[in-house]
Protein backbone atom coordinates (compact mmCIF):
# COMPACT_ATOMS: atom_id res chain seq x y z
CA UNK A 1 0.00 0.00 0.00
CA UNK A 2 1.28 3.10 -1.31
CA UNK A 3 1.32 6.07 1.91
CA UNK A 4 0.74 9.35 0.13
CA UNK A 5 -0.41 12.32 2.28
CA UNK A 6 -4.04 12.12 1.36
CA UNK A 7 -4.29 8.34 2.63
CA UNK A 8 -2.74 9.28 5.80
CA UNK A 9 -4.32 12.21 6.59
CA UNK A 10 -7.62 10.26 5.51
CA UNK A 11 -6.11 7.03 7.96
CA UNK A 12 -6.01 9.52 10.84
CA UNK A 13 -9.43 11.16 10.54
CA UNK A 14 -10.72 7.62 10.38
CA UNK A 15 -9.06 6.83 13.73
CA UNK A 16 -10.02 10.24 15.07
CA UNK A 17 -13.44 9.12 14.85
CA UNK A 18 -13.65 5.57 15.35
CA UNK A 19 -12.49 6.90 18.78
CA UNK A 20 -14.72 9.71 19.43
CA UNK A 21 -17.59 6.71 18.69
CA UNK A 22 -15.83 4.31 21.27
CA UNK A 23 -15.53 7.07 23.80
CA UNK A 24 -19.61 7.94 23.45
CA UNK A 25 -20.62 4.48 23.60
CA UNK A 26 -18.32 3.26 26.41
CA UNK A 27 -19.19 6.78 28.19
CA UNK A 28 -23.07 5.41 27.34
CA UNK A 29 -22.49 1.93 28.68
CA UNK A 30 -21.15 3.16 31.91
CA UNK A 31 -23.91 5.48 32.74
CA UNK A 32 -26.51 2.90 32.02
CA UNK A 33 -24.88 0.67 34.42
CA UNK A 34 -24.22 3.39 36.82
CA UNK A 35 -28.60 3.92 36.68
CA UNK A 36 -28.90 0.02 37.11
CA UNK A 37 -27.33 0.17 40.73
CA UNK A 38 -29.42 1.27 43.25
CA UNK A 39 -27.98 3.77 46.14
CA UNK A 40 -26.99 2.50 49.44
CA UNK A 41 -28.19 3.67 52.25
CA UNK A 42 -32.06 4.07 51.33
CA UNK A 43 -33.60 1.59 53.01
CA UNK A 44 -36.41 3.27 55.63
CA UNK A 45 -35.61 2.60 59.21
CA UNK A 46 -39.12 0.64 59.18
CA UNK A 47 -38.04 -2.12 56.42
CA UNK A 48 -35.39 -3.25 58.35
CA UNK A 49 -35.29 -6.09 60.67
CA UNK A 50 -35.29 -5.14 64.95
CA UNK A 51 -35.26 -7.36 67.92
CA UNK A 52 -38.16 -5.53 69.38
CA UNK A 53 -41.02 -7.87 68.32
């Protein structure tokens, strides 16, 4: 394969944004799994489990 300026230039702006798209989906993928988990800590004081009974 013959590397004239055109193809690289044209090799790097393919690169460019085949990562851009990576970056948005992984970015994507985390935040979606970040909403899947729920918070600690918000269980009412009345769902839990006392000795008192």
């Amino acid at each position: 394969m013959f590397m004239t300026p055109q193809s690289i230039k044209a090799e790097t702006a393919y690169k460019l944004e085949r990562t851009k798209r990576e970056f948005r989906t992984t970015s994507r993928r985390a935040r979606a799994a970040q909403a899947e988990r729920p918070e600690p800590g918000l269980a009412r004081p009345a769902d839990r489990y006392t000795t008192a009974a």
